[in-house]
C-alpha atoms as a PDB file:
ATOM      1  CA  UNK A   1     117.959-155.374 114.373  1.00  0.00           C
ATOM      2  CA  UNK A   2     118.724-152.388 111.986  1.00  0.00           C
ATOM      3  CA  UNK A   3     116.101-149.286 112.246  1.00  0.00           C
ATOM      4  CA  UNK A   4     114.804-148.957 108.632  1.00  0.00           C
ATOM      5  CA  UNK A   5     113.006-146.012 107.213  1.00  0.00           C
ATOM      6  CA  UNK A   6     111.216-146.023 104.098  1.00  0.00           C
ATOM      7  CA  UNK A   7     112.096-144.662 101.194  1.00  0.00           C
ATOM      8  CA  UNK A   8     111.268-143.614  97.748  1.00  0.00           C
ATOM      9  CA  UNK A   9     113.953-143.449  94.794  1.00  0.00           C
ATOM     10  CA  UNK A  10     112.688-141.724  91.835  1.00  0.00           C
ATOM     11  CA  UNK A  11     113.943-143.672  88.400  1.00  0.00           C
ATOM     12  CA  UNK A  12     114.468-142.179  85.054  1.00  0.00           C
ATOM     13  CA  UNK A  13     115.825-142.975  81.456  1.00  0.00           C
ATOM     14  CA  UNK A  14     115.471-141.916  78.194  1.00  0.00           C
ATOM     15  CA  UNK A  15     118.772-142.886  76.420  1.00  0.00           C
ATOM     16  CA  UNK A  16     119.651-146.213  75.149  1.00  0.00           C
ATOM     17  CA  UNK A  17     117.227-149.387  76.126  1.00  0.00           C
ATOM     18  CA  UNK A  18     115.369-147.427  78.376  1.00  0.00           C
ATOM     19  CA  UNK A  19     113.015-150.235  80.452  1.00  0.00           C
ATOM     20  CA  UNK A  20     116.632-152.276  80.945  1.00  0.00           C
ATOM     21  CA  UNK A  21     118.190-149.620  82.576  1.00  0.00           C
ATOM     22  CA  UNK A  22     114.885-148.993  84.977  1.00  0.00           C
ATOM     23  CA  UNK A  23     114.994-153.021  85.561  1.00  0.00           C
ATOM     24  CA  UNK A  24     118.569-152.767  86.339  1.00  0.00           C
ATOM     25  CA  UNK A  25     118.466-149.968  88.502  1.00  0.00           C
ATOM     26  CA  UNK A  26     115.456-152.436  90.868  1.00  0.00           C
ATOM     27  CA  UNK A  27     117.963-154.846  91.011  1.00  0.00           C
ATOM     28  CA  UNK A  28     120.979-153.315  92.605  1.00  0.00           C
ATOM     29  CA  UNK A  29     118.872-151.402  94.624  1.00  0.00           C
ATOM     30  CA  UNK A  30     117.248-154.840  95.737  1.00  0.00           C
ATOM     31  CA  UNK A  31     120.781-156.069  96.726  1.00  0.00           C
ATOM     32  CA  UNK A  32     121.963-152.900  98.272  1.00  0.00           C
ATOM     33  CA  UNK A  33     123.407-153.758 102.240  1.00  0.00           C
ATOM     34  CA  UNK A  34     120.510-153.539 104.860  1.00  0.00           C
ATOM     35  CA  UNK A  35     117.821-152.182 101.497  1.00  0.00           C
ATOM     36  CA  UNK A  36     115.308-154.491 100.624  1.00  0.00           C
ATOM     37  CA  UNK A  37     112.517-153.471  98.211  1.00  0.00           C
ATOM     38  CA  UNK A  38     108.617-153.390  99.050  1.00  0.00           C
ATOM     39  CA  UNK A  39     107.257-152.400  95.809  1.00  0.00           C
ATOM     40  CA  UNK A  40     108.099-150.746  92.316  1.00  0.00           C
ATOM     41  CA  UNK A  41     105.309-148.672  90.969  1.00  0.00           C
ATOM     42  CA  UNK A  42     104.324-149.176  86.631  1.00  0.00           C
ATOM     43  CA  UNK A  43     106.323-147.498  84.545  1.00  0.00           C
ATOM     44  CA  UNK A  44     105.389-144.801  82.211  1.00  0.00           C
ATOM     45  CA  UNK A  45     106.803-142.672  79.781  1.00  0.00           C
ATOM     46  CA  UNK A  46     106.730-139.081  80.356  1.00  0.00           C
ATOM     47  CA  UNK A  47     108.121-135.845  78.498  1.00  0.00           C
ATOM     48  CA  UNK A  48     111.156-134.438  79.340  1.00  0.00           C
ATOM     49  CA  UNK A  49     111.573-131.205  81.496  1.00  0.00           C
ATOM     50  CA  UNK A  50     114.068-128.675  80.845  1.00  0.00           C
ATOM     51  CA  UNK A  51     114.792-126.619  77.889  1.00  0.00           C
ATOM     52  CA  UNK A  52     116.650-129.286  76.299  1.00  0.00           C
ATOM     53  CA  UNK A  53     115.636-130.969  73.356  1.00  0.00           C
ATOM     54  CA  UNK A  54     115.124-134.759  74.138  1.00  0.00           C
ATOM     55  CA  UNK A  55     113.663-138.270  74.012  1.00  0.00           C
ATOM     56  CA  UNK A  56     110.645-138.766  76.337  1.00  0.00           C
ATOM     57  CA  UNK A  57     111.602-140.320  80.057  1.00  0.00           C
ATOM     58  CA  UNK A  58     110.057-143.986  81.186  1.00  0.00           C
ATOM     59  CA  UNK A  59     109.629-143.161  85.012  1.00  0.00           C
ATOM     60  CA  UNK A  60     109.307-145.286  87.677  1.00  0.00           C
ATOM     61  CA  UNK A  61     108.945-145.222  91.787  1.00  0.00           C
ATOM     62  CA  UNK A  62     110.676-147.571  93.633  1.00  0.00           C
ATOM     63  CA  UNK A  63     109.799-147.829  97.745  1.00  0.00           C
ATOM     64  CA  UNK A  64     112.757-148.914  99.901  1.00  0.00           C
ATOM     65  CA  UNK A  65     112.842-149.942 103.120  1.00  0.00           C
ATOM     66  CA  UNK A  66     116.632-149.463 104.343  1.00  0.00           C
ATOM     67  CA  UNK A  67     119.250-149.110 106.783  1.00  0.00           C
ATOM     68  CA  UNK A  68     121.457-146.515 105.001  1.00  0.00           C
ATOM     69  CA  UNK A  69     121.620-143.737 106.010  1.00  0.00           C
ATOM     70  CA  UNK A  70     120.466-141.332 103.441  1.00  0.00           C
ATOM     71  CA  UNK A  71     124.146-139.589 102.413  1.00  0.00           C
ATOM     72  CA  UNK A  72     125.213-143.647 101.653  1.00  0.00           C
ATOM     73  CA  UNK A  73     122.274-143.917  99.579  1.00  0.00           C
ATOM     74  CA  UNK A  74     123.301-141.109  97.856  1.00  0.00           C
ATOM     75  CA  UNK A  75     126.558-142.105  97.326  1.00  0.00           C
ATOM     76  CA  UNK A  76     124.735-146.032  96.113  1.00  0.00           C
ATOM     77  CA  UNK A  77     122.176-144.315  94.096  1.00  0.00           C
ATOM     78  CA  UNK A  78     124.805-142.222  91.725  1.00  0.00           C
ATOM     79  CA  UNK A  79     127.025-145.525  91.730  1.00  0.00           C
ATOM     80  CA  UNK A  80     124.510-147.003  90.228  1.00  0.00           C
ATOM     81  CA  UNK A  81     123.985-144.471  87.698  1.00  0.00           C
ATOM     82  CA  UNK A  82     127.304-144.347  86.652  1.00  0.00           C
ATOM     83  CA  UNK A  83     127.406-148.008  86.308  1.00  0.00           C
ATOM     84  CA  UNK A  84     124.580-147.396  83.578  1.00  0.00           C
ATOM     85  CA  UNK A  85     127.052-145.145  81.806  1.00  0.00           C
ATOM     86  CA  UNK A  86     125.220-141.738  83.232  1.00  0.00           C
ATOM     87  CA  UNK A  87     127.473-138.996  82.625  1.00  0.00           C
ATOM     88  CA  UNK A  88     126.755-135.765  84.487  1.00  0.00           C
ATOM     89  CA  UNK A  89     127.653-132.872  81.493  1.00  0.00           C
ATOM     90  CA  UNK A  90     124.567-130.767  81.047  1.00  0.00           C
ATOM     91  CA  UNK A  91     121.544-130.184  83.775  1.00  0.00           C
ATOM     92  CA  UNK A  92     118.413-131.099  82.600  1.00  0.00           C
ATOM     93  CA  UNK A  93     120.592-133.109  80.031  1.00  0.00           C
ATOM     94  CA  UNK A  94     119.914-136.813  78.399  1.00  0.00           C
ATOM     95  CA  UNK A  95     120.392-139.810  81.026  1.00  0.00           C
ATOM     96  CA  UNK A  96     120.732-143.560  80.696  1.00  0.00           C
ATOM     97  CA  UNK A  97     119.968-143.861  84.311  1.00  0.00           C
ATOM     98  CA  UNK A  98     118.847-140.891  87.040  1.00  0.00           C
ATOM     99  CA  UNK A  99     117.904-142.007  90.813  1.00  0.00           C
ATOM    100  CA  UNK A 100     116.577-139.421  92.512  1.00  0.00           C
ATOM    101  CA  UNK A 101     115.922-139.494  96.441  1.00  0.00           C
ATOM    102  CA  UNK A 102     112.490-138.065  96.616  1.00  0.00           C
ATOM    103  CA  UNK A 103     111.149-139.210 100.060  1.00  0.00           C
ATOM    104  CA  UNK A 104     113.332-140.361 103.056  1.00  0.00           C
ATOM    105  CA  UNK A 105     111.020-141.673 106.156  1.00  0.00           C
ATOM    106  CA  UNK A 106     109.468-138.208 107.591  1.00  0.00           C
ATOM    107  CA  UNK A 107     113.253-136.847 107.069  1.00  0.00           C
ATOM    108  CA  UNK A 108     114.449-133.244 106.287  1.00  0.00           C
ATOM    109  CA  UNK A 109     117.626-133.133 104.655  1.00  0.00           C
ATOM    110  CA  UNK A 110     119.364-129.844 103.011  1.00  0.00           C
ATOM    111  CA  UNK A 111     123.044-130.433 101.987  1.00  0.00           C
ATOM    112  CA  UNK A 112     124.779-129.293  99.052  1.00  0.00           C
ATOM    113  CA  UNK A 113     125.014-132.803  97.694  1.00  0.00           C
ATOM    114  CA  UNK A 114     121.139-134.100  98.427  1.00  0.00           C
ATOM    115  CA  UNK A 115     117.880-132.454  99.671  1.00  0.00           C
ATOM    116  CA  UNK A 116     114.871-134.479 100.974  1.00  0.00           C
ATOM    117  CA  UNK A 117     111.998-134.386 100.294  1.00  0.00           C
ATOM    118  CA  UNK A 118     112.777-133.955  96.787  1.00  0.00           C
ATOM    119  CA  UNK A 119     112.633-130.457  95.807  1.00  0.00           C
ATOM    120  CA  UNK A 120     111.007-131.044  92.853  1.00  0.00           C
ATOM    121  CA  UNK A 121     108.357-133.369  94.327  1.00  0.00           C
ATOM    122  CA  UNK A 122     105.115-131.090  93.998  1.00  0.00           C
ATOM    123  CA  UNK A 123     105.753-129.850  90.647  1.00  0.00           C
ATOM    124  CA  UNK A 124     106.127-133.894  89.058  1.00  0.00           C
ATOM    125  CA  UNK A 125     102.442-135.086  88.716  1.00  0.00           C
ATOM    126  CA  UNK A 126     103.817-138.569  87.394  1.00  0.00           C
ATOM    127  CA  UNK A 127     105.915-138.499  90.879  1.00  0.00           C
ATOM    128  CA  UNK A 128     103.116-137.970  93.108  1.00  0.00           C
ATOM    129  CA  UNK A 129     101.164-140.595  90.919  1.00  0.00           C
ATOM    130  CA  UNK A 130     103.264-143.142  91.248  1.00  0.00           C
ATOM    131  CA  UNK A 131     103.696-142.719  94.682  1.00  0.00           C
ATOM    132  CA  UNK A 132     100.107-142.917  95.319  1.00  0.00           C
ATOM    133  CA  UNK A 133     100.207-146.088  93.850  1.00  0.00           C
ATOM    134  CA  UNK A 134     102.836-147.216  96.352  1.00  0.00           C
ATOM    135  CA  UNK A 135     101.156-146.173  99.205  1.00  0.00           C
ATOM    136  CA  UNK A 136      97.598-147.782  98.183  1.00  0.00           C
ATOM    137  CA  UNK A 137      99.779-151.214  98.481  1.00  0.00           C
ATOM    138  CA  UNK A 138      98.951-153.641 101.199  1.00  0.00           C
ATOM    139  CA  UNK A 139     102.148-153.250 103.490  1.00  0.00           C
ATOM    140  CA  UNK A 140     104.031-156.805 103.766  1.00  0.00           C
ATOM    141  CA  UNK A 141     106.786-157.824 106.357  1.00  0.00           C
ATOM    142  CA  UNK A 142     109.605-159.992 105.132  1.00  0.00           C
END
């Protein structure tokens, strides 16, 4: 039996058909090796951050339970993205698709590529919302 920590990816679009990308982005996560998904939080639409001009975001919080370690969920995550036709040009820049890695079990992680928890995480009100409504869920087995 595979350890699995629980984890919580961050999803974000605002280019293109916004909600498809979000649903997409459940659904490879769902069949990611030794991932399955416990719950996806509503979605809502948010303004953008950054000093970029730009459509508004729909957000969403998806809780993971998985096997990866967290660099190979990395490397899933932004394989994902680009599969959604994110290109990486401008920070703070348009997206069809961002997953962001916000929380990781009770892990610390501080790499060039990936940093956990999210450092970002206490200045997103719509990420700490949506968590809360993750973690107000009856937990399931299966």
């Amino acid at each position: 039996m595979i350890a699995r920590e629980r984890v919580y990816v961050a999803l974000g679009s605002n280019v293109g058909e916004r909600a498809a990308h979000l649903a997409y982005a459940v659904g490879r996560l769902a069949r990611l090796a030794e991932t399955r998904v416990v719950a996806v939080s509503q979605i809502e639409e948010t303004a953008p951050l950054g000093p970029i001009p730009q459509r508004p975001y729909l957000n969403q919080m998806v809780l993971l339970e998985t096997g990866l370690a967290p660099a190979e969920l990395l490397r899933e995550c932004r394989a994902i993205e680009t599969e959604r036709g994110r290109q990486r040009r401008v920070r703070w820049g348009p997206r069809t698709l961002d997953l962001d890695i916000v929380r990781f079990g009770d892990r610390t992680v501080r790499t060039p590529e990936l940093a956990i928890p999210h450092p970002e995480l206490a200045h997103r009100d719509f990420w700490l919302r949506e968590i809360a409504e993750l973690e107000a869920l009856p937990v399931t087995h299966g």
